[in-house]
N, C-alpha and C. Protein backbone atom coordinates (compact mmCIF):
# COMPACT_ATOMS: atom_id res chain seq x y z
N UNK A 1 0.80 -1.20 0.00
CA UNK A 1 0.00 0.00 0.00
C UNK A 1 0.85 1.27 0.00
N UNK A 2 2.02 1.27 -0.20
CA UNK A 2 3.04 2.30 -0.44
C UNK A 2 2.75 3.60 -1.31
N UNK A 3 1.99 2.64 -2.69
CA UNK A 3 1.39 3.51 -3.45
C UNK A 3 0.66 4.52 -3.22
N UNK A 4 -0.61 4.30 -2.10
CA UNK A 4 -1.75 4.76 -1.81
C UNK A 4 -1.09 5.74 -0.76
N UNK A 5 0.05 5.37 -0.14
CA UNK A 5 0.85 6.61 0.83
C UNK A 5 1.09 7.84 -0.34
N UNK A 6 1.84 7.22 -1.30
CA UNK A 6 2.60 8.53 -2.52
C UNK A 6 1.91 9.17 -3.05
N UNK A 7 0.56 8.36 -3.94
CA UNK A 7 -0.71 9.09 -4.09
C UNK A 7 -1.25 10.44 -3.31
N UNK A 8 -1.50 10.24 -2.02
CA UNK A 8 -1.89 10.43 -1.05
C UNK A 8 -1.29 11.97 -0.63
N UNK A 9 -0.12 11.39 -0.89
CA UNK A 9 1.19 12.98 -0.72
C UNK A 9 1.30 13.92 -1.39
N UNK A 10 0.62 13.22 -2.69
CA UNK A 10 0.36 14.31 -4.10
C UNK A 10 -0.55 14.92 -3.95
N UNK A 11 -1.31 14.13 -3.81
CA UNK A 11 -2.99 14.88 -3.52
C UNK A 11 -3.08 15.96 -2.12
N UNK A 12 -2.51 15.75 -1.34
CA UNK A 12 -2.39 16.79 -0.70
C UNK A 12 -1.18 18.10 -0.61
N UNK A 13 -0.47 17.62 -0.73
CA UNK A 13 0.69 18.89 -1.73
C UNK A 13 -0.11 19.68 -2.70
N UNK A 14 -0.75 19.02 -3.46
CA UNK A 14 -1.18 19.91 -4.55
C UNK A 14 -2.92 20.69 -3.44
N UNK A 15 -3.19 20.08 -2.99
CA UNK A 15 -4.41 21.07 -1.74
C UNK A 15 -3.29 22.30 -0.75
N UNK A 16 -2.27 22.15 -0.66
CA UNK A 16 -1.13 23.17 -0.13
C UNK A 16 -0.93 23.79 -1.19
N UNK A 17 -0.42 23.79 -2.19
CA UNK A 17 0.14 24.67 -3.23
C UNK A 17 -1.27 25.50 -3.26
N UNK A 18 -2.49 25.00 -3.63
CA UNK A 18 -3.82 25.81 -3.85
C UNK A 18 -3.74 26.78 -2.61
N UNK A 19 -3.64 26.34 -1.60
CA UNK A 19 -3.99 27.16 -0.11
C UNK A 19 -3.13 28.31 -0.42
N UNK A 20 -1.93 28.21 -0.78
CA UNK A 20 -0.71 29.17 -0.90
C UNK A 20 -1.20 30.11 -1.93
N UNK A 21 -1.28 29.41 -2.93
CA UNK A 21 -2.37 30.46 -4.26
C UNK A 21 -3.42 30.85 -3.56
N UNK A 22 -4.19 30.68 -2.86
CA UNK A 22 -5.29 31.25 -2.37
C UNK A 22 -4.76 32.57 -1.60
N UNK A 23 -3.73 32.10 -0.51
CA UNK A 23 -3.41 33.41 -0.10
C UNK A 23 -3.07 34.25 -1.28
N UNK A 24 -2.07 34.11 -2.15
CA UNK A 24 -1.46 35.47 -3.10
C UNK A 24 -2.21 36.15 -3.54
N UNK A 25 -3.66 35.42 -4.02
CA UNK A 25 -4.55 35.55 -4.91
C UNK A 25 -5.54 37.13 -3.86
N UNK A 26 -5.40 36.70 -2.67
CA UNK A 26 -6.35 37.67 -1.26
C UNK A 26 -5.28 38.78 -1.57
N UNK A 27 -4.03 38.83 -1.17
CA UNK A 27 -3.14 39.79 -0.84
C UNK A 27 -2.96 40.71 -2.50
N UNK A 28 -3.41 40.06 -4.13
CA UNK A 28 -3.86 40.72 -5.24
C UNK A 28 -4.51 41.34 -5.13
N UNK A 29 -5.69 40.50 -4.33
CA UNK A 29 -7.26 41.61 -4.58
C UNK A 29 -6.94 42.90 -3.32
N UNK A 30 -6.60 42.10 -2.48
CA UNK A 30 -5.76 43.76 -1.32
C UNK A 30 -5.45 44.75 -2.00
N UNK A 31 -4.39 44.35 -2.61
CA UNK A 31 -3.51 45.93 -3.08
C UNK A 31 -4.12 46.52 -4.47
N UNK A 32 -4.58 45.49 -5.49
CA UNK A 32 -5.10 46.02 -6.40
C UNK A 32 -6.66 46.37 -6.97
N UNK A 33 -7.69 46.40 -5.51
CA UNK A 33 -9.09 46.36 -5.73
C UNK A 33 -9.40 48.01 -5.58
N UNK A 34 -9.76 49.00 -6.19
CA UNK A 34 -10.42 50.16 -5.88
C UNK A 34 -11.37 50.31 -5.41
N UNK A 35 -12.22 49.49 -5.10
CA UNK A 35 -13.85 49.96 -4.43
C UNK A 35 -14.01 48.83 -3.56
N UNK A 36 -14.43 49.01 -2.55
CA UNK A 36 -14.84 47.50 -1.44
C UNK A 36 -15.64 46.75 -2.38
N UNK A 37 -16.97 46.87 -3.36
CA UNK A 37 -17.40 46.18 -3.61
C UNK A 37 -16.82 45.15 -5.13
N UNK A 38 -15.53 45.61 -5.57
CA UNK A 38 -14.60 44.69 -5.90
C UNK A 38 -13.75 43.88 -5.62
N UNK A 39 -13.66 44.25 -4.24
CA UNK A 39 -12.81 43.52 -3.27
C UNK A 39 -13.27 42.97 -2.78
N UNK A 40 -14.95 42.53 -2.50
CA UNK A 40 -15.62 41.35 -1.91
C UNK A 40 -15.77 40.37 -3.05
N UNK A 41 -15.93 40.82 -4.14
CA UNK A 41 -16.04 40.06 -5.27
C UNK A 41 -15.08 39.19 -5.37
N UNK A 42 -13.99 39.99 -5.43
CA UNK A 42 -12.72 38.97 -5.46
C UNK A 42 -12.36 37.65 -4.46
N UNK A 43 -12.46 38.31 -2.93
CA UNK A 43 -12.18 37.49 -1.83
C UNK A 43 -13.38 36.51 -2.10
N UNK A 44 -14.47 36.83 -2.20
CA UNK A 44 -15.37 35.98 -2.21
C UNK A 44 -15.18 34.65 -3.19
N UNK A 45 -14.66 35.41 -3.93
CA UNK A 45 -13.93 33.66 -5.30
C UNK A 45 -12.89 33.17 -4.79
N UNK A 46 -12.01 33.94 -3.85
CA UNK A 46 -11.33 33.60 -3.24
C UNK A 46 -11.31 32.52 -2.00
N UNK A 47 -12.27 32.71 -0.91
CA UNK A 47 -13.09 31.78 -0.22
C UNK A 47 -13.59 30.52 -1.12
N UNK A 48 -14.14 30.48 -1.81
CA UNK A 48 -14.68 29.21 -2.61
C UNK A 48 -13.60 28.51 -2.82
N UNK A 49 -12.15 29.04 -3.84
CA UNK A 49 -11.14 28.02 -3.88
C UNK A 49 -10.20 27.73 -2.86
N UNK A 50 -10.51 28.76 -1.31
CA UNK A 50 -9.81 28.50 -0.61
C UNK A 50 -10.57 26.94 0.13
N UNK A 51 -11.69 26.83 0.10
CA UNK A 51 -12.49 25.99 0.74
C UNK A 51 -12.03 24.58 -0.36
N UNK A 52 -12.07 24.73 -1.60
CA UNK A 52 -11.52 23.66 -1.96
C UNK A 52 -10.37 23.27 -2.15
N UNK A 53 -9.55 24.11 -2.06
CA UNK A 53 -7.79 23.24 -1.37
C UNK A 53 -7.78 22.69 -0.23
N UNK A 54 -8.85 23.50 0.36
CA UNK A 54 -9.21 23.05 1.79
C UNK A 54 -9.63 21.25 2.13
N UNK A 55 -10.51 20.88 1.18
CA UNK A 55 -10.68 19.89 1.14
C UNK A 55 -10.04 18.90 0.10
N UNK A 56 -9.36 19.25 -0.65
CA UNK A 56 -8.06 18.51 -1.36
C UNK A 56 -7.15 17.79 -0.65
N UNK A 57 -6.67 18.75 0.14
CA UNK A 57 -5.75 18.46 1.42
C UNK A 57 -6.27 17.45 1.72
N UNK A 58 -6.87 17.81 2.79
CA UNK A 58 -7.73 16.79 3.35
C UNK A 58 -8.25 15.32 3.22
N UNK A 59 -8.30 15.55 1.68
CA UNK A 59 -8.49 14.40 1.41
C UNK A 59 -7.38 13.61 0.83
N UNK A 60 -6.55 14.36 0.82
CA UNK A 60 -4.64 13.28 0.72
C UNK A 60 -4.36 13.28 1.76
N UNK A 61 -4.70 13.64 3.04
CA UNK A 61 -4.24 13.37 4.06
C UNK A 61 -5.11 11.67 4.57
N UNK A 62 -6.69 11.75 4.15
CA UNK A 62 -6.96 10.63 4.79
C UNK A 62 -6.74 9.78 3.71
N UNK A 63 -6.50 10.02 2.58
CA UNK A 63 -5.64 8.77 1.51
C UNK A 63 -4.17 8.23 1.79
N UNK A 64 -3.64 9.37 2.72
CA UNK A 64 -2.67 8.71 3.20
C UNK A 64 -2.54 7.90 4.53
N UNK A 65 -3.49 8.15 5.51
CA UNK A 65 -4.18 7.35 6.63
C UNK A 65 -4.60 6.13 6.58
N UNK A 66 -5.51 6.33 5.21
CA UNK A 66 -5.68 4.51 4.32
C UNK A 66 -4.67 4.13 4.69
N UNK A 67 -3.88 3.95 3.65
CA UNK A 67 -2.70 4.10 3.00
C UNK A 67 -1.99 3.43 4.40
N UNK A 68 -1.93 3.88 5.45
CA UNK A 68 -0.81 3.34 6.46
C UNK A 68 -1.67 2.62 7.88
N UNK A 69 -2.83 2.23 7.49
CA UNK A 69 -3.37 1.76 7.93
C UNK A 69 -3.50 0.12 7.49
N UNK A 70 -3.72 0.65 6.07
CA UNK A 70 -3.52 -1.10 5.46
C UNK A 70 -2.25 -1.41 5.22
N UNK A 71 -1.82 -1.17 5.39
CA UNK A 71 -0.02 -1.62 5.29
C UNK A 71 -0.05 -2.60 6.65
């Protein structure tokens, strides 16, 4: 089940890399939004893909729990 560990590591690395883009993506709409109500717009798309790296992660983490459980 080694596989299902490596798998597992990918799939959540790549839910970290998103989280990390999620931040840059907040600290864009920061410096470059002129009106609050472009800047909710933004964060607000921002929240949605932060919520799904959120659960990317997450879910290479319990693929990797499999993973070292059935071993």
């Amino acid at each position: 089940m080694d596989w299902l560990v490596v798998i597992g590591a990918i799939v959540s690395l790549a839910g970290i890399a998103g989280l990390i883009w999620c931040v840059l993506m907040a600290l864009n709409a920061r410096k470059s939004a002129h009106d609050e109500d472009e800047m909710r717009v933004r964060l607000q798309r921002v929240v949605l893909l932060n919520m799904s790296a959120l659960g990317v992660s997450a879910l290479g983490l319990m693929i990797v729990v499999t993973g070292i459980v059935l071993k």
